[in-house]
C-alpha atoms as a PDB file:
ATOM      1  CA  UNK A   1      89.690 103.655 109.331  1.00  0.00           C
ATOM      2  CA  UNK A   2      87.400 100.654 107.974  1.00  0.00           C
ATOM      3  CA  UNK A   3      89.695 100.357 105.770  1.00  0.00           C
ATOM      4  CA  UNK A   4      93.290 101.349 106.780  1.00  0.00           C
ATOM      5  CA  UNK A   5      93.463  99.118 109.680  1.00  0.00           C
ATOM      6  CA  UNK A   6      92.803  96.239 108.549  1.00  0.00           C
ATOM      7  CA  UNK A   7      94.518  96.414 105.173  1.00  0.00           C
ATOM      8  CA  UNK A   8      97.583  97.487 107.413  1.00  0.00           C
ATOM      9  CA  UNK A   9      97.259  94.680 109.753  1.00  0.00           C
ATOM     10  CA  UNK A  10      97.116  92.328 106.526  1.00  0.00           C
ATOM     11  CA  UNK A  11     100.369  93.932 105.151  1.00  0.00           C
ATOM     12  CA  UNK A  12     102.093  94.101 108.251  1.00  0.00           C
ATOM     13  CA  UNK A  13     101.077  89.947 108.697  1.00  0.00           C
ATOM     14  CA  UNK A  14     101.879  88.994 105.230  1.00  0.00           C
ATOM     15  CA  UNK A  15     105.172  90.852 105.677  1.00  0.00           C
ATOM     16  CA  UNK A  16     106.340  89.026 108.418  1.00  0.00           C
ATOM     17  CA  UNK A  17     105.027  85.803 107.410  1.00  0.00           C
ATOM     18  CA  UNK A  18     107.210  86.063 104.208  1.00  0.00           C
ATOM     19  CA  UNK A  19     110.573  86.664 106.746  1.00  0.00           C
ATOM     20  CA  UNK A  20     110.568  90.409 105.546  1.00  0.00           C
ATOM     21  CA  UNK A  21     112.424  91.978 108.997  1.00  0.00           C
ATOM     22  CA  UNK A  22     110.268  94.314 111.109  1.00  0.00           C
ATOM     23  CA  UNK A  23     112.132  97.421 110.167  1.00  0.00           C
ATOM     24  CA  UNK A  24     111.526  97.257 106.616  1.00  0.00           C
ATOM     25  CA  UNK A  25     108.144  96.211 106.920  1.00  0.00           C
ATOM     26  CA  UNK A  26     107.481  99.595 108.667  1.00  0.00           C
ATOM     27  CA  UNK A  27     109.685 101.987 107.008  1.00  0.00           C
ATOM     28  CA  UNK A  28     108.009 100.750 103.618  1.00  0.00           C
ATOM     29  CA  UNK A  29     104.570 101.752 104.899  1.00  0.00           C
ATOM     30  CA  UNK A  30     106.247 104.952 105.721  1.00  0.00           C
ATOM     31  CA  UNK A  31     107.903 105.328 102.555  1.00  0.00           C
ATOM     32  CA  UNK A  32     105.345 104.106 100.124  1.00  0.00           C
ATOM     33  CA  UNK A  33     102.205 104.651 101.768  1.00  0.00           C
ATOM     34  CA  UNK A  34     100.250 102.365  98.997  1.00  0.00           C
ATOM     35  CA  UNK A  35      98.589  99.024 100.315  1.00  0.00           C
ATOM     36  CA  UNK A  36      98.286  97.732  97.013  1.00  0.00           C
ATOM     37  CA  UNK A  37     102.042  98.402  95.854  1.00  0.00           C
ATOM     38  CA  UNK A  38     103.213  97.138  99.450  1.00  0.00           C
ATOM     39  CA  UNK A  39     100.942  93.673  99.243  1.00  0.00           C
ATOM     40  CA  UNK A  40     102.002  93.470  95.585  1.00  0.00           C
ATOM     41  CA  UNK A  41     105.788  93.956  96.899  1.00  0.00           C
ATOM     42  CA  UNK A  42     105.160  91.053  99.369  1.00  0.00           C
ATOM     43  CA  UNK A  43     103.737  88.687  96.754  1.00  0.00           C
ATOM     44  CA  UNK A  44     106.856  89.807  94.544  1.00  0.00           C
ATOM     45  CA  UNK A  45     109.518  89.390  97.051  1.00  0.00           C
ATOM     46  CA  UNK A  46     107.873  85.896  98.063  1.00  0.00           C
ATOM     47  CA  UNK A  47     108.077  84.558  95.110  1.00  0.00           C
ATOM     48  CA  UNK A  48     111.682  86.295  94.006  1.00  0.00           C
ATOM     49  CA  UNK A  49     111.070  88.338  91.764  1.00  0.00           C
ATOM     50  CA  UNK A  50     113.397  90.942  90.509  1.00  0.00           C
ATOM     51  CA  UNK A  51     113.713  94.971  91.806  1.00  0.00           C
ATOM     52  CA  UNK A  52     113.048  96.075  88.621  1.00  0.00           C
ATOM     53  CA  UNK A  53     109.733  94.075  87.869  1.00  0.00           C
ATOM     54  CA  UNK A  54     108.687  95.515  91.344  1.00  0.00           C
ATOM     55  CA  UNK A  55     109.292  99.007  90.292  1.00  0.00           C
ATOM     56  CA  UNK A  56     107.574  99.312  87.284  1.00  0.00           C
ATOM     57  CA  UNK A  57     104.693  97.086  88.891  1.00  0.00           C
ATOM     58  CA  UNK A  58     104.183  99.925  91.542  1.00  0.00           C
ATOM     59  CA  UNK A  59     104.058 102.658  88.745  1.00  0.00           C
ATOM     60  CA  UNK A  60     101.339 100.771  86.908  1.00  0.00           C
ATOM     61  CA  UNK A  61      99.413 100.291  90.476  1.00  0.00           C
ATOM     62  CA  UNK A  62      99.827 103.783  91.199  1.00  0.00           C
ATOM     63  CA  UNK A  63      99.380 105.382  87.673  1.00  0.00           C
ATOM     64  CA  UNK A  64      95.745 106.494  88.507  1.00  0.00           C
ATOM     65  CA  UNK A  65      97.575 109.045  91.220  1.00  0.00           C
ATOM     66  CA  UNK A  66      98.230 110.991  88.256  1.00  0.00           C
ATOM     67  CA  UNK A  67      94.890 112.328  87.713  1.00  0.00           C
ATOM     68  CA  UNK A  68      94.209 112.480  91.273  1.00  0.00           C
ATOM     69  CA  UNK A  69      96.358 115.853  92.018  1.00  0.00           C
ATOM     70  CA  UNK A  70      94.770 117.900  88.467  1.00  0.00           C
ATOM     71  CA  UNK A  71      91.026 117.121  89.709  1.00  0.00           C
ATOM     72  CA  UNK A  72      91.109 118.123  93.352  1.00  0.00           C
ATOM     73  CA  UNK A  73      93.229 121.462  92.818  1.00  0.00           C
ATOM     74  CA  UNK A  74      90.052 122.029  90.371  1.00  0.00           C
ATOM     75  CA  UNK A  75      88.063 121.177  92.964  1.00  0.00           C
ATOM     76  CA  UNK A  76      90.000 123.750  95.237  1.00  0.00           C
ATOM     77  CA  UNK A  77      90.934 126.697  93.509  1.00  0.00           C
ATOM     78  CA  UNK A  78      92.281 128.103  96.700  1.00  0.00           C
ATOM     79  CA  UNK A  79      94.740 125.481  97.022  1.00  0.00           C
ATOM     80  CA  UNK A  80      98.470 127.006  96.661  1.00  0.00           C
ATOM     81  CA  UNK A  81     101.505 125.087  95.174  1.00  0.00           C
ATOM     82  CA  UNK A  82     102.325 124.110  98.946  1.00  0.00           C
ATOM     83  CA  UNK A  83      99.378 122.797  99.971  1.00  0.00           C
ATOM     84  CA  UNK A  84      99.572 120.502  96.835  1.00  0.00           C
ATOM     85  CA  UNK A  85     102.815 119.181  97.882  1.00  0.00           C
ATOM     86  CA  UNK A  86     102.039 118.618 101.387  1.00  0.00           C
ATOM     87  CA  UNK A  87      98.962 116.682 100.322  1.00  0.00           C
ATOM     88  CA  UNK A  88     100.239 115.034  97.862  1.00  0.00           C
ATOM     89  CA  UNK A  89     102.038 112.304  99.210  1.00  0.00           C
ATOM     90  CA  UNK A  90      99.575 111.578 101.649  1.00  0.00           C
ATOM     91  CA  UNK A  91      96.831 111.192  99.036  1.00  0.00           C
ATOM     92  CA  UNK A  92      95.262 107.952  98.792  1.00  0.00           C
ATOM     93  CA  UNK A  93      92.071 107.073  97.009  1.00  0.00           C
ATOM     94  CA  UNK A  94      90.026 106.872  99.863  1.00  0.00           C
ATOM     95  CA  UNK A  95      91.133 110.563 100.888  1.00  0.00           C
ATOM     96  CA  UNK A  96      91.080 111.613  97.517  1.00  0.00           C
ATOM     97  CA  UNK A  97      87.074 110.582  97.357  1.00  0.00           C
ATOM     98  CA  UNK A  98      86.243 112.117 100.423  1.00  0.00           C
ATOM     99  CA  UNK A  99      87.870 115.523  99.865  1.00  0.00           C
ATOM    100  CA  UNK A 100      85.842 115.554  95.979  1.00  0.00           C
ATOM    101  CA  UNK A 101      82.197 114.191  97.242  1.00  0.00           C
ATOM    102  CA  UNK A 102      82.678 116.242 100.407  1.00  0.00           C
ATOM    103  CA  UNK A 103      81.955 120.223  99.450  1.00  0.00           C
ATOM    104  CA  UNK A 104      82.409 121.405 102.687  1.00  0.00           C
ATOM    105  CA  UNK A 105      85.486 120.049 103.304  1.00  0.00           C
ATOM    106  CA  UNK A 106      88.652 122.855 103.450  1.00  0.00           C
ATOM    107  CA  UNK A 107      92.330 122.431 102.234  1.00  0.00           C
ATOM    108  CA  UNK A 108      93.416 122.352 106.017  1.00  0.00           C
ATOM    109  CA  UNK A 109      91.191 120.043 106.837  1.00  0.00           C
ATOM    110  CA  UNK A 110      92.184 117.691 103.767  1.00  0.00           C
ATOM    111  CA  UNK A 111      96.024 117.875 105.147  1.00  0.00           C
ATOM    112  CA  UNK A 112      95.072 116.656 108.966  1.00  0.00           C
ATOM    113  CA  UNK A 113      92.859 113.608 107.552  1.00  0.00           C
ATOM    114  CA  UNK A 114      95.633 112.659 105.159  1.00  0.00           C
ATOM    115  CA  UNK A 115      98.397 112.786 107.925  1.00  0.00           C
ATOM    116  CA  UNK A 116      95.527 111.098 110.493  1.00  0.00           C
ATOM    117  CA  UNK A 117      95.430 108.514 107.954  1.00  0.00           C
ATOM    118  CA  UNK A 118      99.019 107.891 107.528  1.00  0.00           C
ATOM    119  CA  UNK A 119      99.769 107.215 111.255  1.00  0.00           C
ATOM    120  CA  UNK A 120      96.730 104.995 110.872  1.00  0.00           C
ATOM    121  CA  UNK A 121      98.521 103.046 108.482  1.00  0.00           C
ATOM    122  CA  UNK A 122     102.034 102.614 109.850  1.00  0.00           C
ATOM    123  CA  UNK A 123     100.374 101.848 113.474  1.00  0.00           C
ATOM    124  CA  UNK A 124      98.254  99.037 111.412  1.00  0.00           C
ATOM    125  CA  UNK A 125     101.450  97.368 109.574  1.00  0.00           C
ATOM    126  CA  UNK A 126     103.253  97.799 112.916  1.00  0.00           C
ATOM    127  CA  UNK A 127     100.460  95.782 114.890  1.00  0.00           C
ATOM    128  CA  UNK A 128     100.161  93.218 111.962  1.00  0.00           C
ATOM    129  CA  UNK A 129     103.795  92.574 112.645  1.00  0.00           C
ATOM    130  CA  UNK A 130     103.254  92.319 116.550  1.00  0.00           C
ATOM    131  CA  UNK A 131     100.519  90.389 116.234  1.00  0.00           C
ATOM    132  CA  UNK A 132     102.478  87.610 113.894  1.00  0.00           C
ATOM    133  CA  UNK A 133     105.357  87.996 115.796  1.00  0.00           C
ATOM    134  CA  UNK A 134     103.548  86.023 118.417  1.00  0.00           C
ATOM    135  CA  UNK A 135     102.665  83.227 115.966  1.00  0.00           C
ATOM    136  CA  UNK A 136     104.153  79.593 115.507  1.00  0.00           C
ATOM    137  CA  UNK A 137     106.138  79.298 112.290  1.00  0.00           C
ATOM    138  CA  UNK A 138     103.962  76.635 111.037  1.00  0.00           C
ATOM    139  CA  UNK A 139     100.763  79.055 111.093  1.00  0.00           C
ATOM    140  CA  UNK A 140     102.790  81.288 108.442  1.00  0.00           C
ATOM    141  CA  UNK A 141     101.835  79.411 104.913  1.00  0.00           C
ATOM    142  CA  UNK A 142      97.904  79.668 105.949  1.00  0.00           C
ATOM    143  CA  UNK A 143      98.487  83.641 106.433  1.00  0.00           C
ATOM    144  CA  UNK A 144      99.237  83.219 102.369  1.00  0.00           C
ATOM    145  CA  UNK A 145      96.108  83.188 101.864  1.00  0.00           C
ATOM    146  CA  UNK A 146      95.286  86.574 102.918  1.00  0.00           C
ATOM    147  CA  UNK A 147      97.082  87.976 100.048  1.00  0.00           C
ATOM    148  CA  UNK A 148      95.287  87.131  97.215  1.00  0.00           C
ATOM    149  CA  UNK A 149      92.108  87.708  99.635  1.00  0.00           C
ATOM    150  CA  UNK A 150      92.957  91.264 100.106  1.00  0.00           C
ATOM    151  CA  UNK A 151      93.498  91.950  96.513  1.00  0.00           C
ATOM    152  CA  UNK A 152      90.507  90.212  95.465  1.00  0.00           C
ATOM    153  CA  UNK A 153      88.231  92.693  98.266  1.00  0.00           C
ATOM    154  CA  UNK A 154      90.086  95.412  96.240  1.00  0.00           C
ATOM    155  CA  UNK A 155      89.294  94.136  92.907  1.00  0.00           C
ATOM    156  CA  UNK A 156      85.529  93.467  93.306  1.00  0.00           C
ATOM    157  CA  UNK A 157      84.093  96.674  94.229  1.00  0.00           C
ATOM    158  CA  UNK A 158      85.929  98.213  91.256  1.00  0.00           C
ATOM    159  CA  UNK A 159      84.323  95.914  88.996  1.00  0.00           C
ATOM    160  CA  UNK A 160      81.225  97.947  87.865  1.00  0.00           C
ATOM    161  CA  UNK A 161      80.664  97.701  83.820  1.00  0.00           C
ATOM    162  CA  UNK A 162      81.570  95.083  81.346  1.00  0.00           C
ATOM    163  CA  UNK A 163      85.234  96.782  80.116  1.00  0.00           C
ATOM    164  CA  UNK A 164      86.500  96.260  83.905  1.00  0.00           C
ATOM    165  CA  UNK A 165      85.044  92.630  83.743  1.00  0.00           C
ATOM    166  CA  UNK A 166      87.030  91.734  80.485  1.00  0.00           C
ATOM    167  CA  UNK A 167      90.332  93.396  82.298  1.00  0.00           C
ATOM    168  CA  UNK A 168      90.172  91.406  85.139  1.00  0.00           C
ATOM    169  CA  UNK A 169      89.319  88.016  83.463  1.00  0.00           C
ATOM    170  CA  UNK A 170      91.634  88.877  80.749  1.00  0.00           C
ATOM    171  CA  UNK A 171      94.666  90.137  83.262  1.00  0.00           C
ATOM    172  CA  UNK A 172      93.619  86.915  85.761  1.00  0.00           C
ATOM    173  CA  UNK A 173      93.809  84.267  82.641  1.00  0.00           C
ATOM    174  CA  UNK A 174      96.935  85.621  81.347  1.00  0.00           C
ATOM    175  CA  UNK A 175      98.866  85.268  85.078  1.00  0.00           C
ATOM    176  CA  UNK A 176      97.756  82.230  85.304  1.00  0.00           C
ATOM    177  CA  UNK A 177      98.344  80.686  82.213  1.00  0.00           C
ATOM    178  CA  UNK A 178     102.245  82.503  82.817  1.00  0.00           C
ATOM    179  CA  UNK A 179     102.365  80.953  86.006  1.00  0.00           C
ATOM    180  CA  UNK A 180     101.505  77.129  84.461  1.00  0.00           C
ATOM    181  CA  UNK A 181     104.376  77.776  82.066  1.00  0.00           C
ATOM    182  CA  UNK A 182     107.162  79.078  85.138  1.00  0.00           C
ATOM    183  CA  UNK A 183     106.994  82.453  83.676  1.00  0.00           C
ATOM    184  CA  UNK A 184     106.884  84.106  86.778  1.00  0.00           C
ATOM    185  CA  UNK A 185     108.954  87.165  86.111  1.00  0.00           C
ATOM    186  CA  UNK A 186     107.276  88.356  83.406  1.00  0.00           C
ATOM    187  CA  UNK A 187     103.220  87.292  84.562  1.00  0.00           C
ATOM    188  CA  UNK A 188     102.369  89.896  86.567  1.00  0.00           C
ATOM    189  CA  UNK A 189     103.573  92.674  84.059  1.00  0.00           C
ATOM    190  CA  UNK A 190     102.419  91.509  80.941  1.00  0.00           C
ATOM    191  CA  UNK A 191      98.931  90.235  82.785  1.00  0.00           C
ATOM    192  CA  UNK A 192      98.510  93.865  83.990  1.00  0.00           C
ATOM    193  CA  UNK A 193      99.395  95.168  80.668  1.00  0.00           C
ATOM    194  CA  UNK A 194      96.726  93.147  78.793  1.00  0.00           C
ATOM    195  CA  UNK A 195      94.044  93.556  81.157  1.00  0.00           C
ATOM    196  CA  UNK A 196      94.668  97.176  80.623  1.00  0.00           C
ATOM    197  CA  UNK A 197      94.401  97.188  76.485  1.00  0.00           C
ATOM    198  CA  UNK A 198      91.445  94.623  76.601  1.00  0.00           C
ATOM    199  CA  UNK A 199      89.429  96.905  78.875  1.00  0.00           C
ATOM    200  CA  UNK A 200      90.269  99.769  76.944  1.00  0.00           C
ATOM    201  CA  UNK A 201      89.470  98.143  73.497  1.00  0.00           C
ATOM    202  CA  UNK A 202      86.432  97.240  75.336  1.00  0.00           C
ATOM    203  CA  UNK A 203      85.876 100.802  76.377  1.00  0.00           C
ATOM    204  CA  UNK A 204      86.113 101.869  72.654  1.00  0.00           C
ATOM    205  CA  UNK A 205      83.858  99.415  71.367  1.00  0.00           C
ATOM    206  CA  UNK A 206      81.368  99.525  74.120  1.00  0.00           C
ATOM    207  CA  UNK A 207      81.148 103.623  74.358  1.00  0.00           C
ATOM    208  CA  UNK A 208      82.215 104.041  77.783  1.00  0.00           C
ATOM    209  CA  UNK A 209      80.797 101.071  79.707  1.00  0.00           C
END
């Protein structure tokens, strides 16, 4: 919860700070269940860019999900084809750590703290909206700054060896240098794509680190 709620409350402020309506704010926590994809969606749509820049933006966020599924049903040999799926969407990173550092943890018991977690969530974004709801328009452009707040308290604690240092300089240097020149369609995909091939060159030169 140290982490749902408030991310939530973020999204759901940002969200309706940005004149995104109530309904869609919650029914996108319900469908995409990603804080990082929604708060990236929020920056997108405030800014205007395009669907399709959105969509592949989420797939890059999310690509790390793929790995996710292969390493806990290794973890879990007893887990069946159905308990995959109804985990699946409900598996976030911070469920996926628990149920791999946690050996006493059980399949059932993976499924109720996934589904606790995603009421957690929608309840968050919905009280983020309440709470802005209540809010004076002209309060609106300071709760901007929460964005790139939130995804900087994402960033950092990821940050551990000198290949995720060079793709986050490299990825922040090349969005900004996009932005300067009113690039902003293309900045935030080709900024994630470089920070991704400098920190794996980096990777390959550095042995792992």
């Amino acid at each position: 919860l140290s982490t749902y709620v408030p991310s939530g409350i973020a999204y759901g402020t940002l969200a309706t700070a940005v004149h995104i309506q109530w309904y869609y704010t919650i029914l996108l926590s319900a469908a995409v269940y990603s804080g990082a994809v929604q708060s990236a969606f929020v920056g997108l749509w405030a800014i205007g860019i395009e669907p399709v820049t959105m969509v592949v933006t989420a797939f890059l966020l999310n690509l790390r999900h793929t790995f996710y599924g292969p390493h806990l049903e290794e973890n879990f040999p007893q887990m069946t084809a159905g308990d995959m799926y109804s985990i699946a969407p409900f598996l976030t990173d911070e469920l996926y750590a628990l149920a791999v550092s946690d050996s006493q943890m059980e399949v059932p018991e993976v499924r109720k703290l996934g589904y606790f977690a995603y009421s957690c969530w929608i309840l968050s974004s919905a009280i983020g909206v309440a709470f802005t709801g209540g809010l004076p328009p002209f309060l609106y452009p300071i709760l901007f700054l929460a964005l790139p707040a939130l995804f900087l308290a994402l960033m950092v604690p990821r940050i551990k060896g000198s290949s995720t240092v060079v793709s986050a300089v490299v990825s922040i240097a090349i969005a900004i240098v996009l932005k300067a020149y009113s690039f902003p369609e293309y900045s935030i995909l080709m900024s994630i794509g470089a920070g991704i091939v400098a920190g794996l060159l980096m990777l390959k030169v550095g042995g792992g680190k």
